[in-house]
Protein backbone atom coordinates (compact mmCIF):
# COMPACT_ATOMS: atom_id res chain seq x y z
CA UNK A 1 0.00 0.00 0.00
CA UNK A 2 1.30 3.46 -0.66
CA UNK A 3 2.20 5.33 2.37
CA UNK A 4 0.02 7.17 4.01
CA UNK A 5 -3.11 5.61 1.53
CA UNK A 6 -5.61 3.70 3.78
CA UNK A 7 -6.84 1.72 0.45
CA UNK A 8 -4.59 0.68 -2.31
CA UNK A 9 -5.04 -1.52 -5.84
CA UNK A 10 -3.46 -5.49 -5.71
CA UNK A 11 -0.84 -6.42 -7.14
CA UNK A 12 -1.24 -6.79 -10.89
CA UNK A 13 -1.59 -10.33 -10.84
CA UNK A 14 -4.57 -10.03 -8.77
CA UNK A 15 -6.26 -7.73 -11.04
CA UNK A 16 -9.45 -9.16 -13.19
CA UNK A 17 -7.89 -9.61 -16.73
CA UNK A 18 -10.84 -7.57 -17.94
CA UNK A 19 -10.81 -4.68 -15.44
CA UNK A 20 -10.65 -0.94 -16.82
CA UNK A 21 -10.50 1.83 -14.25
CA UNK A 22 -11.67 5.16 -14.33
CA UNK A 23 -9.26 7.82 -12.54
CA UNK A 24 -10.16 11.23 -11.64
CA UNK A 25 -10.31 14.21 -9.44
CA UNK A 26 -13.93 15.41 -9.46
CA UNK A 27 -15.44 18.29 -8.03
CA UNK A 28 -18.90 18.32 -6.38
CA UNK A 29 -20.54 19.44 -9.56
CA UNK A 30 -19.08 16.86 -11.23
CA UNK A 31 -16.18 19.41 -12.82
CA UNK A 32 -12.64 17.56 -13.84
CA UNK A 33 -11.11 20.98 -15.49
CA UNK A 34 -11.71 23.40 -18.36
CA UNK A 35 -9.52 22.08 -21.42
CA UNK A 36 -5.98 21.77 -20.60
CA UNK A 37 -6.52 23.20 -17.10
CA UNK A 38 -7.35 21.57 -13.79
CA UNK A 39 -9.07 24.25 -11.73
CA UNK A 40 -7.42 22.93 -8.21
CA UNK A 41 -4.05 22.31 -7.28
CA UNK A 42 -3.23 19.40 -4.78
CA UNK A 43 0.07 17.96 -4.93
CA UNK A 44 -0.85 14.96 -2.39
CA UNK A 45 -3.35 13.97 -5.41
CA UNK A 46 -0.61 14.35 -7.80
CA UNK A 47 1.74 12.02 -6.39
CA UNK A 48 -0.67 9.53 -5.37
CA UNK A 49 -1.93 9.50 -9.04
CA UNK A 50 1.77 8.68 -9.96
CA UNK A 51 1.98 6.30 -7.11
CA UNK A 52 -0.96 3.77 -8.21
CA UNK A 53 -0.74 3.91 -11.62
CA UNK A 54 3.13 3.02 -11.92
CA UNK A 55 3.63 -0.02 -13.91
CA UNK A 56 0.31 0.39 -15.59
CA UNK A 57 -1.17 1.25 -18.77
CA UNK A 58 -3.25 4.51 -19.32
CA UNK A 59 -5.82 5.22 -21.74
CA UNK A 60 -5.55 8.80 -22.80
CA UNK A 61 -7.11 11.48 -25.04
CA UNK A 62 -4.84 13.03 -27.75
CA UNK A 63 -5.67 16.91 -25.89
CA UNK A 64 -4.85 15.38 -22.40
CA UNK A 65 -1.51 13.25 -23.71
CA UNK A 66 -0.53 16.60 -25.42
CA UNK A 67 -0.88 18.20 -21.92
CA UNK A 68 1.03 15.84 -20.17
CA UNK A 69 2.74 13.62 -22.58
CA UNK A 70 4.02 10.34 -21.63
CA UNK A 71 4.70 9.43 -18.23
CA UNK A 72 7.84 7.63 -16.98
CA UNK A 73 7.04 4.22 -15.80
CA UNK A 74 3.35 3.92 -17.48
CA UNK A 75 2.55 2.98 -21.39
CA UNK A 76 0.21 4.91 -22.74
CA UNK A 77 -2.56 4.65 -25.54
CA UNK A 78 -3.69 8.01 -27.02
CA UNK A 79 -7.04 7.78 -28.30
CA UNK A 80 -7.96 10.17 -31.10
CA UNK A 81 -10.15 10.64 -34.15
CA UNK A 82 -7.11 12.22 -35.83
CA UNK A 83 -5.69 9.75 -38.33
CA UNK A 84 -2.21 11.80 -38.70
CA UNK A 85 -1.46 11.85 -35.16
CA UNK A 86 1.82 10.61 -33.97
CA UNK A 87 2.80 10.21 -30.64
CA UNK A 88 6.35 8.81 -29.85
CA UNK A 89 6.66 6.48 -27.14
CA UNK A 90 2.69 5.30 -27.18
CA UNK A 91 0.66 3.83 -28.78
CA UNK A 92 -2.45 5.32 -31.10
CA UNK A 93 -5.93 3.88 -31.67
CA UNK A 94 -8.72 5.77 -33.47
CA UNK A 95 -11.38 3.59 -32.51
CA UNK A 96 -12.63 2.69 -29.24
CA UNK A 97 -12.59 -1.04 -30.66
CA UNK A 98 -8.74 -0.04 -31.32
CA UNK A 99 -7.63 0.96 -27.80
CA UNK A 100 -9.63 -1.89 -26.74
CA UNK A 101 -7.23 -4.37 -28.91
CA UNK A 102 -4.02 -2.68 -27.70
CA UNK A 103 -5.52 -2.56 -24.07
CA UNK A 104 -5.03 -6.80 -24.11
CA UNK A 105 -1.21 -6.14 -25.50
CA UNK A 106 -0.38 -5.22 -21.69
CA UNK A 107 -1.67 -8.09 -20.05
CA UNK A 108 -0.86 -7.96 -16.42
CA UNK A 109 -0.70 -4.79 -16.34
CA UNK A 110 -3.29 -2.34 -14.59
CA UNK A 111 -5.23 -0.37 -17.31
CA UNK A 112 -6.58 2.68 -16.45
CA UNK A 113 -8.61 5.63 -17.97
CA UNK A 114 -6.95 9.08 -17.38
CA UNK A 115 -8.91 11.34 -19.46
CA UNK A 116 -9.42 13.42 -20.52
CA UNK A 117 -13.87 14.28 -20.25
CA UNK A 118 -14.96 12.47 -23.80
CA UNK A 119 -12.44 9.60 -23.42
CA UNK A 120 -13.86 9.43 -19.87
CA UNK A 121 -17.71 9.03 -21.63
CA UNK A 122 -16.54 6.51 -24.82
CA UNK A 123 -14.84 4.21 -22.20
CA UNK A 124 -17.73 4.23 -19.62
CA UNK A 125 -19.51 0.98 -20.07
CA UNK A 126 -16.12 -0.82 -19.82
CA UNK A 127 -15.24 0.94 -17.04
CA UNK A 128 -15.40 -1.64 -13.88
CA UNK A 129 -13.73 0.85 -10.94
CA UNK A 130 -13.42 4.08 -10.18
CA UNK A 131 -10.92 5.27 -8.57
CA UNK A 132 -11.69 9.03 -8.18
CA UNK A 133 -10.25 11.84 -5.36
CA UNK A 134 -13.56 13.89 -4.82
CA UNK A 135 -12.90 17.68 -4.31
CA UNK A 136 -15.19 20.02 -2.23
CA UNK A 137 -15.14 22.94 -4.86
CA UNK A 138 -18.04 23.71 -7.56
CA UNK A 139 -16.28 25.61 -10.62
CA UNK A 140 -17.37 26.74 -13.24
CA UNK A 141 -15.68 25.17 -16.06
CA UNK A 142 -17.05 23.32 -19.10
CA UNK A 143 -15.49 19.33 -18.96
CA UNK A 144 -17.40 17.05 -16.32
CA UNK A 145 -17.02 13.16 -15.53
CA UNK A 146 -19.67 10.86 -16.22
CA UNK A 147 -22.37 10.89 -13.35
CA UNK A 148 -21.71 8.30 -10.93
CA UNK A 149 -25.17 6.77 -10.27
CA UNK A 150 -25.35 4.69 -7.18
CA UNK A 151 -27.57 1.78 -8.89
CA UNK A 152 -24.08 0.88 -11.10
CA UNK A 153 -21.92 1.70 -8.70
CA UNK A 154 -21.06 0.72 -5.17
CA UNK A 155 -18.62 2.90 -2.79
CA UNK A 156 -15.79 0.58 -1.68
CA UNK A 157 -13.31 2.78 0.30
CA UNK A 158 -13.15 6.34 1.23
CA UNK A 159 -10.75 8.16 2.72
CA UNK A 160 -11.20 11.90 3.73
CA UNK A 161 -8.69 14.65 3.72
CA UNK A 162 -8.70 18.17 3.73
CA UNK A 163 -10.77 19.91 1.53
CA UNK A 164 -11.34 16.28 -0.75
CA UNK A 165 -11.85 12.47 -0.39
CA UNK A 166 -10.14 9.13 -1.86
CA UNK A 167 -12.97 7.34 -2.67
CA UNK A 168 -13.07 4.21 -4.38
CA UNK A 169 -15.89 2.60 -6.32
CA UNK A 170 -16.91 -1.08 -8.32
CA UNK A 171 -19.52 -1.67 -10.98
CA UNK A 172 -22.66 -3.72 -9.71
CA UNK A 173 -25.13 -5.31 -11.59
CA UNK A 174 -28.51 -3.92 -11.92
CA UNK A 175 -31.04 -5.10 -10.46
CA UNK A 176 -34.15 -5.62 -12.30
CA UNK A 177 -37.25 -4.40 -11.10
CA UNK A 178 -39.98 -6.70 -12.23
């Protein structure tokens, strides 16, 4: 577990072969930033971010990988409609059913969504976790995540801090009524 974390992810043999997770600082109003810019700044976030997603893979958007480029220790797959993009160092897919593919290329590895608010939306229904650091601001900016609605999803961990919350969350079946 990272230090000072009261939840962390297994190891990446003991993640589900299948499992996609969603990662995300979110703001009460369900605000994750206003193009290229997050509207908070919290360094613990930051370097937990880095922290669990070491050794992983991330699905990214082509305006959020140009923002951040590729991180050390993680592979990346930029998603984009753009057939001319290149990006050195990652991988491209211009279909959903693309990234999908190279997503089973990095077996045992932990795959993760990172953005940025469309990529968020086109990956939703494979989305199994959540992994999301919920901040007590309401800006006004224009890029929200995905509403999290409580009959697909089930709170597994959360961990308060100052001013936001680690909280942690799994896909559940729905439950027919009838």
């Amino acid at each position: 577990m990272a230090q000072g974390w009261k939840h962390s992810f297994p190891p990446a043999a003991e993640v589900a072969a299948d499992s996609l997770t969603a990662i995300a600082a979110v703001a009460r109003n369900g605000a994750i930033g206003d193009g290229a810019d997050i509207p908070w700044r919290i360094p613990e976030d930051w370097k937990r971010f880095k922290a669990v997603t070491m050794g992983g893979v991330l699905l990214v958007g082509r305006k959020t990988h140009d923002g951040m480029g590729n991180l050390p220790g993680r592979s990346s797959i930029v998603v984009t409609r753009d057939e001319s993009y290149e990006a050195p160092g990652a991988e491209v897919a211009h279909t959903i059913e693309r990234a999908l593919e190279l997503l089973e290329g990095h077996a045992g590895k932990r795959r993760w969504v990172v953005g940025g608010g469309e990529i968020y939306r086109l990956f939703w229904p494979y989305t199994t976790d959540l992994d999301i650091t919920e901040v007590d601001q309401a800006p006004d900016v224009e890029t929200r995540f995905p509403e999290i609605d409580p009959l697909d999803w089930a709170e597994t961990s959360r961990t308060p801090r100052g001013g936001w919350a680690y909280v942690t969350f799994s896909r559940q079946p729905r439950v027919d009524e009838g």
